[in-house]
N, C-alpha and C. Protein backbone atom coordinates (compact mmCIF):
# COMPACT_ATOMS: atom_id res chain seq x y z
N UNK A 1 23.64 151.91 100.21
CA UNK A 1 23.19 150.60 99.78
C UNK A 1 22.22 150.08 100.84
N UNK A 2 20.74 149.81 100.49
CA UNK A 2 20.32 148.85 101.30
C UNK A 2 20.39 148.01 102.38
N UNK A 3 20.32 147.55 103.06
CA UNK A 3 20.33 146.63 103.95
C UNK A 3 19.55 145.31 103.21
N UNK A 4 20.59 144.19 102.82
CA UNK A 4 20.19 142.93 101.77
C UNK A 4 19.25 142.32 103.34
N UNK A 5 18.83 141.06 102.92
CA UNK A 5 17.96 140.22 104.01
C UNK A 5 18.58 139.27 104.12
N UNK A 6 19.11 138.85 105.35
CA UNK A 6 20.02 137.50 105.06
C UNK A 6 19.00 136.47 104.85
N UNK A 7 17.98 136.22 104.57
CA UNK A 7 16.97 134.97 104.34
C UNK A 7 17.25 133.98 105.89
N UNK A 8 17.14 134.07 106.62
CA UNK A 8 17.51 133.54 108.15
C UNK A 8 18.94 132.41 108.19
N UNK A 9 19.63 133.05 107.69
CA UNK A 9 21.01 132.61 106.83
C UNK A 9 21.77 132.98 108.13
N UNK A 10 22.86 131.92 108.65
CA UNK A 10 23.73 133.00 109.36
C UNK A 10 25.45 132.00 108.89
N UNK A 11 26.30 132.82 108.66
CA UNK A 11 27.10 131.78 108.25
C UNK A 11 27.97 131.06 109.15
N UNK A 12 28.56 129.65 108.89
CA UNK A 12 29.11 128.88 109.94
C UNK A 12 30.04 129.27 110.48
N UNK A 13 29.97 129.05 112.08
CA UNK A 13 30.99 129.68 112.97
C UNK A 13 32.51 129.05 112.44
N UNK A 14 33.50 130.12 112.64
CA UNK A 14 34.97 129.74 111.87
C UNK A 14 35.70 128.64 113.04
N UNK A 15 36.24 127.85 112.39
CA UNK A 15 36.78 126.58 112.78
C UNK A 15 38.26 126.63 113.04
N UNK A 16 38.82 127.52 113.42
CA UNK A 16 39.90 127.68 113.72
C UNK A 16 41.28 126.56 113.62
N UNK A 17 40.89 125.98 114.56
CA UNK A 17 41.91 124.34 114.69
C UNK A 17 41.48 123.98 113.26
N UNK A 18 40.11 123.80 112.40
CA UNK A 18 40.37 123.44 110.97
C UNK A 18 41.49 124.31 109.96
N UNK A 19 40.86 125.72 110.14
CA UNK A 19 41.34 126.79 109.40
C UNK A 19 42.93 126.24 109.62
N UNK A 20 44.09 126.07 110.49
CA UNK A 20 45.25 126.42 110.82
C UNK A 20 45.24 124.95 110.39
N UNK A 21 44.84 123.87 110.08
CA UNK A 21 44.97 122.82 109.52
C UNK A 21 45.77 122.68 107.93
N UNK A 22 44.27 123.76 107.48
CA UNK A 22 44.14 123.84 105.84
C UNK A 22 44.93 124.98 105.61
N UNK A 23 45.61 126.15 106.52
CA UNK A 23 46.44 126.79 106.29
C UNK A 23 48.10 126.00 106.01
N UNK A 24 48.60 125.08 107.00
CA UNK A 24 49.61 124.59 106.71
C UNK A 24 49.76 123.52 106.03
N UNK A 25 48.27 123.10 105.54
CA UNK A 25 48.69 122.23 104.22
C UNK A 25 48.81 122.89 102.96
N UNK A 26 48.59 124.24 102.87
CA UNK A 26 48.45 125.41 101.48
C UNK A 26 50.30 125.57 102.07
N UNK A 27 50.74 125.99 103.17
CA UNK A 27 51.94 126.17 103.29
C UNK A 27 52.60 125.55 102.82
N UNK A 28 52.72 124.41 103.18
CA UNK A 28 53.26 123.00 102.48
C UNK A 28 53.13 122.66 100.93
N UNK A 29 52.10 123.29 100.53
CA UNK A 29 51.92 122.64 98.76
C UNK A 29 52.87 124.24 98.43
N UNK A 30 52.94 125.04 99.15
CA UNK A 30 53.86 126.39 98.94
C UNK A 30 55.50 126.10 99.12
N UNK A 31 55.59 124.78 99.20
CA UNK A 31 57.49 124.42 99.41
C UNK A 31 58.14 125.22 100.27
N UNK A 32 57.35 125.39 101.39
CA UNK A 32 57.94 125.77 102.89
C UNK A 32 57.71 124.59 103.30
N UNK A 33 58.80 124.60 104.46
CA UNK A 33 59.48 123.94 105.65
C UNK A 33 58.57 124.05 106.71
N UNK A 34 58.01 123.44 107.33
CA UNK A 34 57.48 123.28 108.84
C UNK A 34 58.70 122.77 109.93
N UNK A 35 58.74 123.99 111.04
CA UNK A 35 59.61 123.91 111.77
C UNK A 35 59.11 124.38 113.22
N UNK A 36 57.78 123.59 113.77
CA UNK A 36 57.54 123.93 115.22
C UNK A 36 56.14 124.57 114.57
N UNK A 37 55.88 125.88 115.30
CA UNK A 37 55.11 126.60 114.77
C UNK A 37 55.20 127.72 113.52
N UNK A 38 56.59 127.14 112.92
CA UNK A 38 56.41 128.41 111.89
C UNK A 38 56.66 127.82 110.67
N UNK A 39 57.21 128.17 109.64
CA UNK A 39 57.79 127.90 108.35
C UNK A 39 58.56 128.54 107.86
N UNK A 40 59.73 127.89 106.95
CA UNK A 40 60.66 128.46 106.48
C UNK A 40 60.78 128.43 105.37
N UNK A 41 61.40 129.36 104.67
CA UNK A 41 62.05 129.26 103.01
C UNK A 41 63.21 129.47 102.96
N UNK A 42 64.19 128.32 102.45
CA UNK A 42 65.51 128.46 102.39
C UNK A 42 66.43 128.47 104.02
N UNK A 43 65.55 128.27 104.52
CA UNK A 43 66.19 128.44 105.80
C UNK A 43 65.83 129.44 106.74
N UNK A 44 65.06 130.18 106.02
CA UNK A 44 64.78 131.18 107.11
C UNK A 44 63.23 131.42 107.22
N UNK A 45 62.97 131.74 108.42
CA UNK A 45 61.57 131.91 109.00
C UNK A 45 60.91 132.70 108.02
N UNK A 46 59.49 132.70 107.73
CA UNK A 46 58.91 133.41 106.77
C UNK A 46 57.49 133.50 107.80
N UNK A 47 56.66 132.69 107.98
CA UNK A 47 55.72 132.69 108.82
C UNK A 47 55.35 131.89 110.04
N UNK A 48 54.58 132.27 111.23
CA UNK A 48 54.22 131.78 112.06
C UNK A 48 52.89 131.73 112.28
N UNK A 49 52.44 130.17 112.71
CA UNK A 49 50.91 130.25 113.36
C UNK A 49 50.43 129.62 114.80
N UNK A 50 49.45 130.39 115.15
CA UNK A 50 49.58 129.76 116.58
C UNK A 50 47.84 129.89 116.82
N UNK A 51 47.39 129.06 117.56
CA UNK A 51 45.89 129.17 118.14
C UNK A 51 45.36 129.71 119.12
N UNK A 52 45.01 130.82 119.02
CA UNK A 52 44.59 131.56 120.09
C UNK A 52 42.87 132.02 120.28
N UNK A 53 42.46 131.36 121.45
CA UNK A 53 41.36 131.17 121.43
C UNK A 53 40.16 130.54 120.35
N UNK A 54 39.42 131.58 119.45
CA UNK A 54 38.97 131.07 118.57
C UNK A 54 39.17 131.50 117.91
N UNK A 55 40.33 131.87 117.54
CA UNK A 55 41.13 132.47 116.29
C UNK A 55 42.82 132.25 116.09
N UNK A 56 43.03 132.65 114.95
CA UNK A 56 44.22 132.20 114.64
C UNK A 56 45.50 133.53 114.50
N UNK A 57 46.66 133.53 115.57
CA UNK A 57 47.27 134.58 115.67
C UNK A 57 48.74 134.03 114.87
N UNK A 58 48.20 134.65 113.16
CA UNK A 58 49.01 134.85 112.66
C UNK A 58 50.36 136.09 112.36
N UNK A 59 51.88 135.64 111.83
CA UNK A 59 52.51 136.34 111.83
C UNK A 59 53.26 136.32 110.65
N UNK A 60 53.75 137.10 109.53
CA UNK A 60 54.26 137.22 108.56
C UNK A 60 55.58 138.07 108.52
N UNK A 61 56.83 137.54 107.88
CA UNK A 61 57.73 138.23 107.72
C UNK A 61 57.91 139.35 106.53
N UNK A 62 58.55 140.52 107.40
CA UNK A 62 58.39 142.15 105.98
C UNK A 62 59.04 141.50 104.88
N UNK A 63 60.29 140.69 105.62
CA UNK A 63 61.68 140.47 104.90
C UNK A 63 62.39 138.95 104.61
N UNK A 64 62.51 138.41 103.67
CA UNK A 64 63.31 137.40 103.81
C UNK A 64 64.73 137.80 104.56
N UNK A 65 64.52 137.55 106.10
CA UNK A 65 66.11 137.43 106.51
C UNK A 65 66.22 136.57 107.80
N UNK A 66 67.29 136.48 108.11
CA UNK A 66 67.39 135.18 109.66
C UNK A 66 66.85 135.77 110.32
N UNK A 67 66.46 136.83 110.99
CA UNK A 67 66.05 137.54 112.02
C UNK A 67 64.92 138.34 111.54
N UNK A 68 63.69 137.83 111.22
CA UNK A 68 62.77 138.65 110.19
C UNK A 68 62.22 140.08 111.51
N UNK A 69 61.51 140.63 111.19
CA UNK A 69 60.67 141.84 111.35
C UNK A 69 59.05 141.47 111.13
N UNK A 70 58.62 141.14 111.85
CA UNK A 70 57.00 140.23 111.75
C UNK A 70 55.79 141.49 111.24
N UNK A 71 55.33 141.13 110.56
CA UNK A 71 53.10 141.96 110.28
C UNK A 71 52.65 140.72 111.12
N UNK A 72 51.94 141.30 112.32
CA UNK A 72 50.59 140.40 112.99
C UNK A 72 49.61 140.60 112.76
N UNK A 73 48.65 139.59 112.65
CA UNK A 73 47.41 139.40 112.07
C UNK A 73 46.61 138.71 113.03
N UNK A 74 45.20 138.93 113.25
CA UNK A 74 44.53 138.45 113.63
C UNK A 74 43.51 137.40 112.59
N UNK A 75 43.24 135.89 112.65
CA UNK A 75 42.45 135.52 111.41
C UNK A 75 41.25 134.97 112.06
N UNK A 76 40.21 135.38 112.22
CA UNK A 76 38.79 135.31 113.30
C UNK A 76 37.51 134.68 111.88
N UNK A 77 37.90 134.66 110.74
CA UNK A 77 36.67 134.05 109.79
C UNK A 77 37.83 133.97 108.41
N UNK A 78 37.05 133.13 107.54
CA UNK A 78 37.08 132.62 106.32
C UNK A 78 38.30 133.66 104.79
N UNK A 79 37.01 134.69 105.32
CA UNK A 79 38.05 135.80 104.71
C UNK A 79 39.24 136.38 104.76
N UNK A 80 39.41 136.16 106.28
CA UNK A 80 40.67 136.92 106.79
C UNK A 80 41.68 135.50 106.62
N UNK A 81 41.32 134.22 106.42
CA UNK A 81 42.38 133.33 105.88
C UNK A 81 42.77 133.54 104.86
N UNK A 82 41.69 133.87 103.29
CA UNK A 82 42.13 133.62 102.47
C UNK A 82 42.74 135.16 102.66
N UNK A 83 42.24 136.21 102.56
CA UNK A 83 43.49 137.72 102.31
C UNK A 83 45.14 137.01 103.12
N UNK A 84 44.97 136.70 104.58
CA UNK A 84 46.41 136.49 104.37
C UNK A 84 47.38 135.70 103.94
N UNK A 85 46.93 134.42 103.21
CA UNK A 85 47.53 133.26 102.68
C UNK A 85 47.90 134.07 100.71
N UNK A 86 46.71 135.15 100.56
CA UNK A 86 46.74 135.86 99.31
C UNK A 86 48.33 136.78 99.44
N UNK A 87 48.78 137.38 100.74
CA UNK A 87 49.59 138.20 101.04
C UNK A 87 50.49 137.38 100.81
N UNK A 88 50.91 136.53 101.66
CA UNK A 88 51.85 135.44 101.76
C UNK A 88 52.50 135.34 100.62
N UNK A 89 51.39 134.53 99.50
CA UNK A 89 51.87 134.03 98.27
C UNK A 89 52.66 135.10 97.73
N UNK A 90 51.91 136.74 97.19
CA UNK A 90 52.44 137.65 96.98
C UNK A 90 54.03 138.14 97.79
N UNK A 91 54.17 137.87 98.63
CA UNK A 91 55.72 138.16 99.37
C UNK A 91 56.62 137.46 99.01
N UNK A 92 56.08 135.88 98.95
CA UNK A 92 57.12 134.84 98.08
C UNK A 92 57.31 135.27 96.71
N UNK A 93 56.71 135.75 95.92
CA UNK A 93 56.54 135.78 94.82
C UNK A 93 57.55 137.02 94.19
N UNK A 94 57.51 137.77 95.41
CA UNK A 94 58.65 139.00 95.29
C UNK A 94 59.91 138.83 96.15
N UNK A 95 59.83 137.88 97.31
CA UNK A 95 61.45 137.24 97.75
C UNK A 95 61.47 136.73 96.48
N UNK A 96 61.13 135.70 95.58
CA UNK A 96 61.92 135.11 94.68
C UNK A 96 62.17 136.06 93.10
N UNK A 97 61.49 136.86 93.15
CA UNK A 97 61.79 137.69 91.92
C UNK A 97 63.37 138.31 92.52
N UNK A 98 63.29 138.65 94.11
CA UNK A 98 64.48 139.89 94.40
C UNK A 98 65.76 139.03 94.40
N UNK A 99 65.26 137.45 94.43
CA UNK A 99 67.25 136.96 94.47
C UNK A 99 67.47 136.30 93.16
């Protein structure tokens, strides 16, 4: 494929402290719990976010359980918010199908 021309386009640097804003208000319209830096469902930890540098060092649980087993993520632009908030939803969506 080509090399497109960005037309002297460059896109806006990622906003991190915004991004982790608009992430835990999607958490929140998701009927998780805010508890410090993480969130819960039903009581138990499901995800964590934290600000690291100019990015956002996210963490996701394999498992709904008290003592989860974390996927870390790095979220450095736009895209990499929405894929892991896309994951997220999908994990809830199968904790609540499995109970």
């Amino acid at each position: 494929m080509p090399d497109l021309p960005d037309f002297g386009f460059a896109p806006p640097p990622f906003d991190a402290a915004g991004a982790i804003a608009h992430l835990k208000r999607a958490l929140r319209d998701l009927r998780l719990a805010e508890r410090g830096t993480g969130f819960e469902l039903r009581g138990k930890r499901v995800a964590e976010l934290q600000l690291e540098g100019g990015a956002i060092a996210a963490k996701t649980a394999r498992k709904l359980a008290l003592t989860p087993e974390w996927d870390r993520v790095q979220i450095r632009n736009a895209a990499e918010q929405r894929k892991w908030l896309d994951e997220l939803k999908k994990r809830l969506e199968r904790w609540e199908r499995e109970e």
